[in-house]
N, C-alpha and C. Protein backbone atom coordinates (compact mmCIF):
# COMPACT_ATOMS: atom_id res chain seq x y z
N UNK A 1 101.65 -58.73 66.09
CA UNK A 1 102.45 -59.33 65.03
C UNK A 1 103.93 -59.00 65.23
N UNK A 2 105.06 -60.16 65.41
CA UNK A 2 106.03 -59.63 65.59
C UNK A 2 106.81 -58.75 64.07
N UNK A 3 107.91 -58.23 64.95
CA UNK A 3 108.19 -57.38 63.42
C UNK A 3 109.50 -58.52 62.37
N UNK A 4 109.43 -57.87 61.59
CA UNK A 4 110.90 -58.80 60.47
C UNK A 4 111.92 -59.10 61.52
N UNK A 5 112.33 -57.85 62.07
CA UNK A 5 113.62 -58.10 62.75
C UNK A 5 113.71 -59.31 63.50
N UNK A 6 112.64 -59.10 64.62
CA UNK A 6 112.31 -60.11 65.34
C UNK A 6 112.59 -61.88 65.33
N UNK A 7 111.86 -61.57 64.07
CA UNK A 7 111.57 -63.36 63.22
C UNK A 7 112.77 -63.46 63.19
N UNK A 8 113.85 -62.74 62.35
CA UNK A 8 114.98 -62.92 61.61
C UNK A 8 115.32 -63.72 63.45
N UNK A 9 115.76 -62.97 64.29
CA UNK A 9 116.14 -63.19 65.63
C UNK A 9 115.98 -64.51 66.15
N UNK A 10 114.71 -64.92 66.07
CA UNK A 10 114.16 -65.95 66.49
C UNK A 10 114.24 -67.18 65.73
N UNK A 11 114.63 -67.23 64.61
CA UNK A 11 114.67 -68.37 63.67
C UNK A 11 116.21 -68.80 63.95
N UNK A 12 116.98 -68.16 65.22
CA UNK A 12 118.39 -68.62 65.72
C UNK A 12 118.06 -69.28 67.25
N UNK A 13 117.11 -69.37 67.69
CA UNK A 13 116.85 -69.53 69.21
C UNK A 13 116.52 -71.40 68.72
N UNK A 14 117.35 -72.10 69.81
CA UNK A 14 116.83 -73.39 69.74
C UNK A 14 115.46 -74.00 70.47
N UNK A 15 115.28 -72.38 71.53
CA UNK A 15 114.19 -72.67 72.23
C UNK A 15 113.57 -71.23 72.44
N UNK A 16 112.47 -71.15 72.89
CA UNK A 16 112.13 -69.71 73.25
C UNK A 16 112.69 -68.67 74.46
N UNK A 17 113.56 -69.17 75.07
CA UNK A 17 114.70 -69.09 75.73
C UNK A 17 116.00 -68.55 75.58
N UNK A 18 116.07 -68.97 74.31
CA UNK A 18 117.47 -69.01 74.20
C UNK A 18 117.88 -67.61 73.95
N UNK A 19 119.19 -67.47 74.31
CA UNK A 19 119.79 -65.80 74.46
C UNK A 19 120.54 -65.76 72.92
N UNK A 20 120.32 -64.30 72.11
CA UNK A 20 120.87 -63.98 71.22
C UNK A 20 121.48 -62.88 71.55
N UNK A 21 122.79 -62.47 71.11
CA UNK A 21 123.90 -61.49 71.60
C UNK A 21 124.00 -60.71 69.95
N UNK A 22 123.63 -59.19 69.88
CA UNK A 22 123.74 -58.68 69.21
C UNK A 22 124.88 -57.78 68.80
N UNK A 23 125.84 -57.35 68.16
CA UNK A 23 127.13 -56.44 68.26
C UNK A 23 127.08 -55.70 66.88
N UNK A 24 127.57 -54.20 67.31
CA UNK A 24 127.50 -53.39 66.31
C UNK A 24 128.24 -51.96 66.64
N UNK A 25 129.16 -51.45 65.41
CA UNK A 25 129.43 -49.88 65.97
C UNK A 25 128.80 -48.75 65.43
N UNK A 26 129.12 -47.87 65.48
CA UNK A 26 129.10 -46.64 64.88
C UNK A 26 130.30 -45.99 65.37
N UNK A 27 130.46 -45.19 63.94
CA UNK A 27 131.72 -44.06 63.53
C UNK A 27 133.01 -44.67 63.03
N UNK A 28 133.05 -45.39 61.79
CA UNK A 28 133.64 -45.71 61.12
C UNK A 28 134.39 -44.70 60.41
N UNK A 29 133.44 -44.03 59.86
CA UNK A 29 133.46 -43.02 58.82
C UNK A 29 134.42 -41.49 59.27
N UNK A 30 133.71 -41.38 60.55
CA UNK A 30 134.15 -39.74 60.91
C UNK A 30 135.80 -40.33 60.64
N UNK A 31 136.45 -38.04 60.45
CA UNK A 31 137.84 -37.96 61.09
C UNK A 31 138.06 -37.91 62.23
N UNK A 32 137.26 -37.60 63.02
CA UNK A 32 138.00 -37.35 64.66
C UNK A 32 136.86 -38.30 65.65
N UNK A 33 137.22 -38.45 66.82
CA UNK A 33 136.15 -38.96 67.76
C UNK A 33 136.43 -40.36 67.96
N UNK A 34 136.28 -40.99 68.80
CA UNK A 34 136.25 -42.63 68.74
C UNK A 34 135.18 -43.36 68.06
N UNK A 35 135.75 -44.16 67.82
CA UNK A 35 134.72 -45.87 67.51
C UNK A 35 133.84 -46.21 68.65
N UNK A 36 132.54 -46.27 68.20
CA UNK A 36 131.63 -47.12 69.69
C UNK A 36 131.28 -48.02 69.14
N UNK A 37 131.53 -49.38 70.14
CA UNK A 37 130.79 -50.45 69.65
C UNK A 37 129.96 -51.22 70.52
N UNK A 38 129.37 -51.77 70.51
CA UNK A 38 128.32 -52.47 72.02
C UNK A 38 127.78 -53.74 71.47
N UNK A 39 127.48 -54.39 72.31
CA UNK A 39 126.57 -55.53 72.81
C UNK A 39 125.84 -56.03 73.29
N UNK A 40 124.33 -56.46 72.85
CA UNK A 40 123.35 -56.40 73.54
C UNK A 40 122.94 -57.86 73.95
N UNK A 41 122.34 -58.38 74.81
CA UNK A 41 121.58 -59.25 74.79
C UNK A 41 119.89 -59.01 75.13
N UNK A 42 118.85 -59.04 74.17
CA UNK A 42 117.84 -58.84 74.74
C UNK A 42 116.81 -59.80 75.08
N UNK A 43 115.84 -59.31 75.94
CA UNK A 43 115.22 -60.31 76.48
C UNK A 43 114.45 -60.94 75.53
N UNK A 44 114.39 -62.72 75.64
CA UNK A 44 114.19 -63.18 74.67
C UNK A 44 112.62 -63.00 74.05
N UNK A 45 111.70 -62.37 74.63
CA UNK A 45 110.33 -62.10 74.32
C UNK A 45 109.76 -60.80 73.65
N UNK A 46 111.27 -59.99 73.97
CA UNK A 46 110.66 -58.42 73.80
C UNK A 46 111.28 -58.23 72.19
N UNK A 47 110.18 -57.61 71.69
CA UNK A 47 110.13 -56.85 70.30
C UNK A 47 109.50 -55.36 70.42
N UNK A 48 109.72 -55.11 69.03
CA UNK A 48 109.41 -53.16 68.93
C UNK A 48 109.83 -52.90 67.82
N UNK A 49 109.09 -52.61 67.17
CA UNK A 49 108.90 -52.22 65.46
C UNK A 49 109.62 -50.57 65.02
N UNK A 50 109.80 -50.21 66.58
CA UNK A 50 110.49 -48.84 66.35
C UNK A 50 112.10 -49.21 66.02
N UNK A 51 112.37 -50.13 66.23
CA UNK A 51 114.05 -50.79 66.32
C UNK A 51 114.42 -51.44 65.00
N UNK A 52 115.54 -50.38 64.39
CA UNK A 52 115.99 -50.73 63.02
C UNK A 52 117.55 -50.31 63.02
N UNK A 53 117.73 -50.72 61.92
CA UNK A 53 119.22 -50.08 61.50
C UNK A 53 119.33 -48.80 61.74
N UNK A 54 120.10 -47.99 63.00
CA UNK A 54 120.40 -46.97 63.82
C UNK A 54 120.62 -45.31 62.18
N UNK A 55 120.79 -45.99 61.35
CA UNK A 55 120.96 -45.00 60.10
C UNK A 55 119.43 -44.63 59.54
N UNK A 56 118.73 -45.40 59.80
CA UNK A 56 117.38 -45.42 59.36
C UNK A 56 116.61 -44.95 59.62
N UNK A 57 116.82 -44.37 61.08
CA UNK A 57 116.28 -43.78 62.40
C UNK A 57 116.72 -42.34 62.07
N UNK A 58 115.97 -41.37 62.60
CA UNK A 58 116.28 -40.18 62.56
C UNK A 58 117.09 -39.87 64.16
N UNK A 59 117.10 -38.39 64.94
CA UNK A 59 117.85 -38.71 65.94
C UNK A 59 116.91 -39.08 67.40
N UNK A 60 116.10 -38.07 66.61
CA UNK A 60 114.48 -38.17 67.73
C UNK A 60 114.12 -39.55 68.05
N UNK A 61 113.87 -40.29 66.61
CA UNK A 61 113.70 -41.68 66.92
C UNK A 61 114.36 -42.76 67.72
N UNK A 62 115.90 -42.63 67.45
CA UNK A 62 117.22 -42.93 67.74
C UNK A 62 116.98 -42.85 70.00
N UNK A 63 116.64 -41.61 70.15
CA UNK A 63 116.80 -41.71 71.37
C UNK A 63 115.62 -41.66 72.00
N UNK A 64 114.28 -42.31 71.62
CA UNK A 64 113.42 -42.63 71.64
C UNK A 64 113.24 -43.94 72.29
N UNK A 65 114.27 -45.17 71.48
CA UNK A 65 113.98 -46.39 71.79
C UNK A 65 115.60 -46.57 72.35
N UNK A 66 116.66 -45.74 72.75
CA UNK A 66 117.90 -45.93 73.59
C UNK A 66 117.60 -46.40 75.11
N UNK A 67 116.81 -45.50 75.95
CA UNK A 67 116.31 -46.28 76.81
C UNK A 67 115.58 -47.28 77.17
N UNK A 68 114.96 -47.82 75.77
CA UNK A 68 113.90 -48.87 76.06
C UNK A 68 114.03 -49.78 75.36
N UNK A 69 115.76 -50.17 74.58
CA UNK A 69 116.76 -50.82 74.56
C UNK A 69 117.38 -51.19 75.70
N UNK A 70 117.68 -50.24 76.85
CA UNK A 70 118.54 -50.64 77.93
C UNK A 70 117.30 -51.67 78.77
N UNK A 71 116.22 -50.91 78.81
CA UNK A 71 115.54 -51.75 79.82
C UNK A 71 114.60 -52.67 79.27
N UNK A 72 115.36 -52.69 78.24
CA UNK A 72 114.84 -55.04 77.85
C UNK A 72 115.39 -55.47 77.58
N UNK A 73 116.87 -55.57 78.40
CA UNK A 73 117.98 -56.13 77.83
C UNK A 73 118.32 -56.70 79.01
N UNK A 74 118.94 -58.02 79.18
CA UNK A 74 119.27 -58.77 79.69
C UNK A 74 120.62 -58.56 80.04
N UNK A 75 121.91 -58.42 79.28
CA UNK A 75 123.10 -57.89 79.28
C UNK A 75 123.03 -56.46 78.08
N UNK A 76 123.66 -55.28 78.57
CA UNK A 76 124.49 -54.83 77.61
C UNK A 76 125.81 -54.71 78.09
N UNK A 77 126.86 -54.29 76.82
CA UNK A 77 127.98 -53.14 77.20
C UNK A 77 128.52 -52.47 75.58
N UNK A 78 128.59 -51.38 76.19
CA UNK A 78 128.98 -50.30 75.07
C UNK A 78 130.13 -50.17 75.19
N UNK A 79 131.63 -50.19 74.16
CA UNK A 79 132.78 -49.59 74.30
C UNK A 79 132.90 -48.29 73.71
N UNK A 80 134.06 -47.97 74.12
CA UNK A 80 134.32 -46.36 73.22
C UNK A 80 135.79 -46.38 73.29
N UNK A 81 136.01 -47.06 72.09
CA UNK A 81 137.52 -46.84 71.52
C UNK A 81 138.11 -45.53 70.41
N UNK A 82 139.54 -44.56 71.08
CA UNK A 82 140.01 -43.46 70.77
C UNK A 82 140.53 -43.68 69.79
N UNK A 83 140.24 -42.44 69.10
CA UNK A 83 141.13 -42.26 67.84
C UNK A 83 142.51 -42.21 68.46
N UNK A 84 143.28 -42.19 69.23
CA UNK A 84 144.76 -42.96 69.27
C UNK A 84 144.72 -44.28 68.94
N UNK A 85 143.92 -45.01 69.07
CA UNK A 85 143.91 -46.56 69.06
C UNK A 85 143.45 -46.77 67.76
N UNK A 86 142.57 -46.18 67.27
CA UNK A 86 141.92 -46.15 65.95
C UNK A 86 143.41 -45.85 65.00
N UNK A 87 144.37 -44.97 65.43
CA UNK A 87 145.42 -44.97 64.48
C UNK A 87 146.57 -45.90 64.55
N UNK A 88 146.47 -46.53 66.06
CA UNK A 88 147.55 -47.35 66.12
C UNK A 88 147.29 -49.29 65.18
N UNK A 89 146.30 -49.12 65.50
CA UNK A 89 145.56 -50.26 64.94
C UNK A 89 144.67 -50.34 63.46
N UNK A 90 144.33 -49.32 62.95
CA UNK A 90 143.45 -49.22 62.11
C UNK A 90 141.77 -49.51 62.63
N UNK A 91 140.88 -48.69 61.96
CA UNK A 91 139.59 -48.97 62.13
C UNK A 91 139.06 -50.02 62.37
N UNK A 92 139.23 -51.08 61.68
CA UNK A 92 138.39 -52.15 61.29
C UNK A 92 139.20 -52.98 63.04
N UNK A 93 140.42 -53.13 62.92
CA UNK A 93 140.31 -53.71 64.36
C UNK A 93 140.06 -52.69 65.61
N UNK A 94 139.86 -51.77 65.57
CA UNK A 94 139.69 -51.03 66.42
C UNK A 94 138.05 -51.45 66.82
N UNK A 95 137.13 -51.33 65.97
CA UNK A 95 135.84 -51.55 65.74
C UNK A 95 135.99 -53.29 66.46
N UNK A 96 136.42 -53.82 65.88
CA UNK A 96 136.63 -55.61 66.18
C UNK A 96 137.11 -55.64 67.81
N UNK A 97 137.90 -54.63 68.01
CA UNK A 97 138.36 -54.31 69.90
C UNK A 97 137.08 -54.07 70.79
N UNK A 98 136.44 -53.29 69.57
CA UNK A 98 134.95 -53.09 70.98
C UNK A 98 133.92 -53.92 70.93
N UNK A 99 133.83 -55.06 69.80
CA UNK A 99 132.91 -55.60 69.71
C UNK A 99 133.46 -56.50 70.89
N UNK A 100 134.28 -56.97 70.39
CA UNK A 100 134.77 -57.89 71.37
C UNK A 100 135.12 -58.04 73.16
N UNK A 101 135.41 -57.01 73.44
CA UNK A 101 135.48 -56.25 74.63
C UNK A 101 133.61 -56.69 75.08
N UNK A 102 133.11 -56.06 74.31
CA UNK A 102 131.62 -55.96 74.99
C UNK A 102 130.99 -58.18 74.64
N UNK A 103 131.75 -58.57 74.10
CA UNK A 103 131.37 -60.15 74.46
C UNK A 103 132.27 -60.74 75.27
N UNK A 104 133.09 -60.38 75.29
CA UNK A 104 134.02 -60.97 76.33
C UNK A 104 133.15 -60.56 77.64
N UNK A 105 132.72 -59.26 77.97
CA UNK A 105 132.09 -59.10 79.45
C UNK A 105 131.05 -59.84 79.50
N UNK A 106 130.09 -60.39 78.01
CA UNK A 106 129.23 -61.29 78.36
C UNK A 106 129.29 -62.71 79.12
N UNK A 107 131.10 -63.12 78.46
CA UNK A 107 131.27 -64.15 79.21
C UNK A 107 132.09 -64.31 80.28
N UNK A 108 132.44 -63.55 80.66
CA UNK A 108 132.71 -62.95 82.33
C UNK A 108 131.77 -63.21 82.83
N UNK A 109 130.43 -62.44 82.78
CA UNK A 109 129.26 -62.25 83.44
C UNK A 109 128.45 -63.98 83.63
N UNK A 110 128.92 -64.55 82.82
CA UNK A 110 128.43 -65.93 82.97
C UNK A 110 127.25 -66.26 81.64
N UNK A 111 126.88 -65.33 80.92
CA UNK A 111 125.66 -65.63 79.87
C UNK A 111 126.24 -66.65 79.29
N UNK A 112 125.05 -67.62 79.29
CA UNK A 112 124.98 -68.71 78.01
C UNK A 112 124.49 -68.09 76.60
N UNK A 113 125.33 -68.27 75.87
CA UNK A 113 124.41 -67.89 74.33
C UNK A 113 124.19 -68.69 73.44
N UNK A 114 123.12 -68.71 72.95
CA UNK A 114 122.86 -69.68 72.21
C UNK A 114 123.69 -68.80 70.41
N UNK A 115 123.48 -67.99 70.50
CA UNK A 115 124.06 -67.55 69.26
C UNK A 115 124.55 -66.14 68.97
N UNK A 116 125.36 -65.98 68.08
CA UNK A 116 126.13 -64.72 68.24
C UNK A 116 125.86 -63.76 66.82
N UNK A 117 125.75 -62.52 66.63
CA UNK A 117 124.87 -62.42 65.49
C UNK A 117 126.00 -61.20 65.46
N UNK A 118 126.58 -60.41 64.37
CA UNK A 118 127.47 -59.40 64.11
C UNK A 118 127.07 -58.70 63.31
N UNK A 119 127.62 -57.74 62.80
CA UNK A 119 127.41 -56.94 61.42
C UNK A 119 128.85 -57.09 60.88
N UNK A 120 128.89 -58.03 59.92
CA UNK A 120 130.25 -58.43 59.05
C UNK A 120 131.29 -58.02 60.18
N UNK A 121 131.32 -58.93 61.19
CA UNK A 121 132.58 -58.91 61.65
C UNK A 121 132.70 -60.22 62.46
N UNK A 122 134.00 -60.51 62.61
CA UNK A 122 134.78 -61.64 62.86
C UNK A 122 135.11 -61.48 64.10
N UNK A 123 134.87 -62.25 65.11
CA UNK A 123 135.03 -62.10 66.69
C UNK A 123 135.46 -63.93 67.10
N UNK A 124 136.16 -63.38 68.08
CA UNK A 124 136.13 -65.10 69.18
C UNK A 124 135.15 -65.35 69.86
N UNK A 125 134.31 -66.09 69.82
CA UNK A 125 133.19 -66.94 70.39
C UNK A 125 133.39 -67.26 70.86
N UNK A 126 134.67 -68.19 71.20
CA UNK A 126 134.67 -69.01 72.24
C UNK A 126 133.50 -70.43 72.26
N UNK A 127 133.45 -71.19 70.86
CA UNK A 127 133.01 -71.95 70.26
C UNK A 127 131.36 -71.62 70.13
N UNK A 128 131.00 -70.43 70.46
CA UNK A 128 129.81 -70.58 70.61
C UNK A 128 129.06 -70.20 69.26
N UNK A 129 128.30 -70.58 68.54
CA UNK A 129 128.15 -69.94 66.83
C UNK A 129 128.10 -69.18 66.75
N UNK A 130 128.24 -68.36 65.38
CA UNK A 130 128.22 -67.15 65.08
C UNK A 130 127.78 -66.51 63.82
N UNK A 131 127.14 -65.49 63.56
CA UNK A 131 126.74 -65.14 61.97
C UNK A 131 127.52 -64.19 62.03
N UNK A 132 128.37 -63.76 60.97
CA UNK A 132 128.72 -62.18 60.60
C UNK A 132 127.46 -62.11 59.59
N UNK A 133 126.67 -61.23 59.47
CA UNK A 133 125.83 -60.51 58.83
C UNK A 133 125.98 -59.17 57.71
N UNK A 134 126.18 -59.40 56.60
CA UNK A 134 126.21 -58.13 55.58
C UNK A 134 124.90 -56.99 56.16
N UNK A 135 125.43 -55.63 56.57
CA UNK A 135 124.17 -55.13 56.71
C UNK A 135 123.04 -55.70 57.92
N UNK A 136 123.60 -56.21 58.92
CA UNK A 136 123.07 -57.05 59.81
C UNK A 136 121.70 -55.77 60.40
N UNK A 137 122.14 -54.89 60.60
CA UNK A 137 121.60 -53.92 61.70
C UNK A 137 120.39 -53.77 60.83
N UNK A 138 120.17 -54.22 59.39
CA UNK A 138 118.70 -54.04 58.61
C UNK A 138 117.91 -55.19 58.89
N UNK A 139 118.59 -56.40 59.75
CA UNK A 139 118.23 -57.82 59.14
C UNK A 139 117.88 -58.43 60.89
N UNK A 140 118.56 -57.97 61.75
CA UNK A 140 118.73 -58.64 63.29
C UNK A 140 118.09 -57.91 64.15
N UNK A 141 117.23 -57.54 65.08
CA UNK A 141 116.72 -56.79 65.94
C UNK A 141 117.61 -57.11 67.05
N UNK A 142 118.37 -57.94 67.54
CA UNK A 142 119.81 -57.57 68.33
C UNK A 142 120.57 -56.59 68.16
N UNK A 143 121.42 -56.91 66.55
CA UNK A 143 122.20 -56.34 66.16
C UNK A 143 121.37 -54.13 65.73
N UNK A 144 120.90 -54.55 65.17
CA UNK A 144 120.03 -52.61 65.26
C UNK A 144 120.34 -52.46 66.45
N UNK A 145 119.80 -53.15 67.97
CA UNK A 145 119.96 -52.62 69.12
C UNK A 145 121.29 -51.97 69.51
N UNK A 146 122.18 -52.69 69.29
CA UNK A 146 123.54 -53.00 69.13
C UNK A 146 123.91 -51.63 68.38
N UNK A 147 123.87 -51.22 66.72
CA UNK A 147 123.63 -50.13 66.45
C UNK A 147 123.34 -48.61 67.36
N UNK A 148 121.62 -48.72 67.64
CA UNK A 148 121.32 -47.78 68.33
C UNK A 148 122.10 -47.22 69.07
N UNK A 149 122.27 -48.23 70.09
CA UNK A 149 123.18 -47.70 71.60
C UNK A 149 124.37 -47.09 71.57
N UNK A 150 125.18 -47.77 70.06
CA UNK A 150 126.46 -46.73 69.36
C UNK A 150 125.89 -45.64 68.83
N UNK A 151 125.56 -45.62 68.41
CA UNK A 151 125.52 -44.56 68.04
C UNK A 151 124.59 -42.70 68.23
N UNK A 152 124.02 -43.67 69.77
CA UNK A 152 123.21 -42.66 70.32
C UNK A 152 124.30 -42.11 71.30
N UNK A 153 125.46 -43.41 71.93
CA UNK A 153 126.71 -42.57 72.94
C UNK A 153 127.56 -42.15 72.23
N UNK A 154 127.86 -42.51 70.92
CA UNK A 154 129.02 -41.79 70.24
C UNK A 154 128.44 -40.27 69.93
N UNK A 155 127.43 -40.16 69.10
CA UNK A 155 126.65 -38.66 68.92
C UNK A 155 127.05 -37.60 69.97
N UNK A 156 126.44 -38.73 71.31
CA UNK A 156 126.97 -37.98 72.77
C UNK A 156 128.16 -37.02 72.99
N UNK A 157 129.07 -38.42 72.52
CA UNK A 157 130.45 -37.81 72.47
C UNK A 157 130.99 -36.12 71.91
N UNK A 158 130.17 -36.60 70.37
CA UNK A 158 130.73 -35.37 69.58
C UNK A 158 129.77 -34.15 69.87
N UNK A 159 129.16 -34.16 70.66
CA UNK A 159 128.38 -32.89 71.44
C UNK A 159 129.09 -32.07 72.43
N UNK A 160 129.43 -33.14 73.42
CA UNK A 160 130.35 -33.07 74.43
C UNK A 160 132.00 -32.26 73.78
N UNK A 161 132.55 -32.83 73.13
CA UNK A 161 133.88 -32.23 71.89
C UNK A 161 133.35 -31.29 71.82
N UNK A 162 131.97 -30.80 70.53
CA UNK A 162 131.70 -29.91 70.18
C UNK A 162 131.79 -28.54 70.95
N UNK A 163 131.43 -28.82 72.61
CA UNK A 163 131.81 -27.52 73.26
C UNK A 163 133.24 -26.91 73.54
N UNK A 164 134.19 -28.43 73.68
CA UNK A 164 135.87 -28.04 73.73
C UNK A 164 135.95 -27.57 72.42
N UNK A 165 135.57 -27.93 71.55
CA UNK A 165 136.47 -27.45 70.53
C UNK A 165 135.30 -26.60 68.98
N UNK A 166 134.58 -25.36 69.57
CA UNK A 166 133.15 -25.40 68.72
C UNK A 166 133.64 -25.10 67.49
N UNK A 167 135.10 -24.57 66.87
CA UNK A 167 135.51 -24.15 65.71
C UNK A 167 134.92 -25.41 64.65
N UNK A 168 135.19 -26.81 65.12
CA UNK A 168 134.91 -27.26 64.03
C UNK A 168 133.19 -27.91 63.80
N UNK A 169 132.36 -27.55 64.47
CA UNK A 169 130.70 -27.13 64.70
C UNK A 169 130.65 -28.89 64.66
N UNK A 170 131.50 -29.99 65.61
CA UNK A 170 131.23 -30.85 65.65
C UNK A 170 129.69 -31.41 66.00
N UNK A 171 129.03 -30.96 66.52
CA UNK A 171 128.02 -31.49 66.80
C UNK A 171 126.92 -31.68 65.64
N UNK A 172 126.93 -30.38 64.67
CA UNK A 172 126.33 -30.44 63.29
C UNK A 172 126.85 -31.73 62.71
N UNK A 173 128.08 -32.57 62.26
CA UNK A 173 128.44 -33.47 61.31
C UNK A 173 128.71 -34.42 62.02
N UNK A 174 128.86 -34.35 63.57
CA UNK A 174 129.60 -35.03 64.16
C UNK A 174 130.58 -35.99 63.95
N UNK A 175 131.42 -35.59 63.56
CA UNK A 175 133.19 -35.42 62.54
C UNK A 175 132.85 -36.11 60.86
N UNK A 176 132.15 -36.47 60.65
CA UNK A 176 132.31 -36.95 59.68
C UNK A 176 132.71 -36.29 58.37
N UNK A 177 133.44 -36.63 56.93
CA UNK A 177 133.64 -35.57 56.48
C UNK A 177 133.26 -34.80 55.14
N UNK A 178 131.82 -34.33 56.06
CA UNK A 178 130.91 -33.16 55.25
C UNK A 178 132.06 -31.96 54.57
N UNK A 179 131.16 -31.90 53.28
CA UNK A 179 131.84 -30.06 52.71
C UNK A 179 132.53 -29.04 54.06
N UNK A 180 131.44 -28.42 54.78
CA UNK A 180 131.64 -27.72 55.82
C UNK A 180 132.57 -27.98 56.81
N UNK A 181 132.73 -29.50 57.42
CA UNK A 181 133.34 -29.88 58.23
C UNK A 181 135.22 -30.05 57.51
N UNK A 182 134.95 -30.12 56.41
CA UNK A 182 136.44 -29.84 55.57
C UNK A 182 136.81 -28.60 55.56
N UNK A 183 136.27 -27.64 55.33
CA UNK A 183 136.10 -26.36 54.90
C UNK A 183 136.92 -25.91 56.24
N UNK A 184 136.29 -26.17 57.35
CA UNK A 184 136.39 -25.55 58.80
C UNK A 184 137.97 -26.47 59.34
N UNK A 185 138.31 -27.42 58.80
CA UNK A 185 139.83 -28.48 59.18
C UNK A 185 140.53 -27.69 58.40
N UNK A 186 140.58 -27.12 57.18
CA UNK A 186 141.48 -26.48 56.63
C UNK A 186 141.72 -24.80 57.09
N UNK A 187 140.49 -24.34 57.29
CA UNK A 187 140.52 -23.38 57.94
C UNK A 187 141.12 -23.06 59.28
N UNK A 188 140.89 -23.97 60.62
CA UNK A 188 141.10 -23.94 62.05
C UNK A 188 142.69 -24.75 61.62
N UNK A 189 142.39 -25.61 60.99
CA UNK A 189 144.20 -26.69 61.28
C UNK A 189 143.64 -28.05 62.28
N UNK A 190 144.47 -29.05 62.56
CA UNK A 190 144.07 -30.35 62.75
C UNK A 190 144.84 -30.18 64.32
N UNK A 191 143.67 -30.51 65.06
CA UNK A 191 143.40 -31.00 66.98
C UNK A 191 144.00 -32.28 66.79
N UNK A 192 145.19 -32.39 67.37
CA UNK A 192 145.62 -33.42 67.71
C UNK A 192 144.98 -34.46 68.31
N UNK A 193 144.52 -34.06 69.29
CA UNK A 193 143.88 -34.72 70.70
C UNK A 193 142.78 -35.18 69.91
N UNK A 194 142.03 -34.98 68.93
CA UNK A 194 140.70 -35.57 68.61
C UNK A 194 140.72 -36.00 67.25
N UNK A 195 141.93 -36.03 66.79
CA UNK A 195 141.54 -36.35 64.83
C UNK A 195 142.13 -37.67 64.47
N UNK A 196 141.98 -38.03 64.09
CA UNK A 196 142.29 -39.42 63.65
C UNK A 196 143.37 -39.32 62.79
N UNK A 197 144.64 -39.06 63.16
CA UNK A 197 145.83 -38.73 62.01
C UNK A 197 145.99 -39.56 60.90
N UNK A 198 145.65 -40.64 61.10
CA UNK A 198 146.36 -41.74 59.95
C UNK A 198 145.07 -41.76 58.86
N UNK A 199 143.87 -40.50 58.93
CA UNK A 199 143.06 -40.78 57.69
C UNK A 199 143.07 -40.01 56.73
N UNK A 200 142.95 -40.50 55.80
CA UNK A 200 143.60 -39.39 54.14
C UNK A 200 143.53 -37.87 54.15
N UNK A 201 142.19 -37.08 54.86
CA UNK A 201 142.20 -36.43 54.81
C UNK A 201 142.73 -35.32 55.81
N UNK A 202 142.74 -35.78 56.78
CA UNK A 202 143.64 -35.30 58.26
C UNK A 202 145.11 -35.76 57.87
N UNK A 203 145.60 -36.31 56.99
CA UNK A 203 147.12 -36.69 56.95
C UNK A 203 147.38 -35.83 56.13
N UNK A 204 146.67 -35.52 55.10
CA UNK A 204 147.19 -34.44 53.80
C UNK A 204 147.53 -33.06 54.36
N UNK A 205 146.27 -32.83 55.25
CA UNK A 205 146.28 -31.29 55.46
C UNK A 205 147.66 -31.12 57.12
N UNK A 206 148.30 -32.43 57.71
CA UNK A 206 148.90 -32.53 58.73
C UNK A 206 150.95 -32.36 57.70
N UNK A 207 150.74 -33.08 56.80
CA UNK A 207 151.46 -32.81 55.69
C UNK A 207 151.78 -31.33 54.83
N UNK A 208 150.38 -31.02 54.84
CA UNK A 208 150.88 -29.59 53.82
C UNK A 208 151.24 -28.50 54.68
């Protein structure tokens, strides 16, 4: 039985064929660390009931179905845009930089798509259709994929940080901003190199 996601997926295909391109980030939220965003195309037959909205997932689960996302996928690409860029631009296009980045290589690469599926975001197609989706990553088994893969390399990321810099126990919150993870920014003082200056709470304490 295929799963919800699936159907949702398939009720965009004009044929059983047809390629659906999924896009999604993670790390909106954190103070420090980059934006990941990616793009999947998966193969048009394969389903898996383990594949949901990447929040839904625990982490076990999360990197459970990361590899077995990559290998039923037809195209991916993952970006990883810096909190320098995240401040020069703001989030929301920063996030819109990697979605886009990772469809643009789709059409480099030559994919035909029959349809383009987002999580509430606004991209160039390049006439080809498109859904922005409220909450897509609950609703698209592209777009979750899309999810996953952010947010299983961004996690990465703040593991990797976490050893440069263990004062602020990034890998526990991975920046986002928990009690503790405040507690420990006011305490240590604000890493240039990794904080996102232009967000309320990294600007106040860069201020006082």
């Amino acid at each position: 039985m295929k799963s919800p996601l699936k159907i949702f997926d398939d009720s965009y295909r004009s044929s059983p064929s047809s390629l659906i391109a999924g896009f999604d980030e993670a790390g909106r939220g954190p103070l420090c660390g980059p934006v990941v965003a990616s793009g999947v195309i998966l193969k048009p037959d394969f389903d898996s009931s383990k594949i949901n909205d990447s929040k839904k997932l625990t982490d076990k689960e999360r990197r459970e179905v990361f590899d077995l996302i990559k290998e039923n996928s037809i195209f991916y690409h993952i970006s990883i845009i810096s909190n320098q860029t995240i401040d020069k631009i703001n989030i929301l296009e920063a996030s819109r930089a990697g979605m886009q980045e990772a469809l643009d290589e789709m059409f480099i690469k030559g994919y035909k798509l029959d349809y383009i599926l987002t999580d509430y975001m606004d991209l160039f197609t390049n006439f080809v259709p498109y859904d922005k989706l409220k909450q897509g990553d609950g609703k698209s088994l592209s777009i979750a994929a899309a999810s996953i893969l952010s947010k299983v390399t961004r996690d990465d990321i703040m593991i990797e940080l976490d050893k440069k810099y263990p004062q602020y126990q990034l890998a526990k919150h991975k920046g986002y901003p928990t009690k503790l993870h405040l507690e420990l920014l006011e305490k240590y003082g604000v890493e240039k190199d990794i904080y996102r200056l232009s967000y309320s709470p990294v600007k106040k304490l860069i201020d006082k």
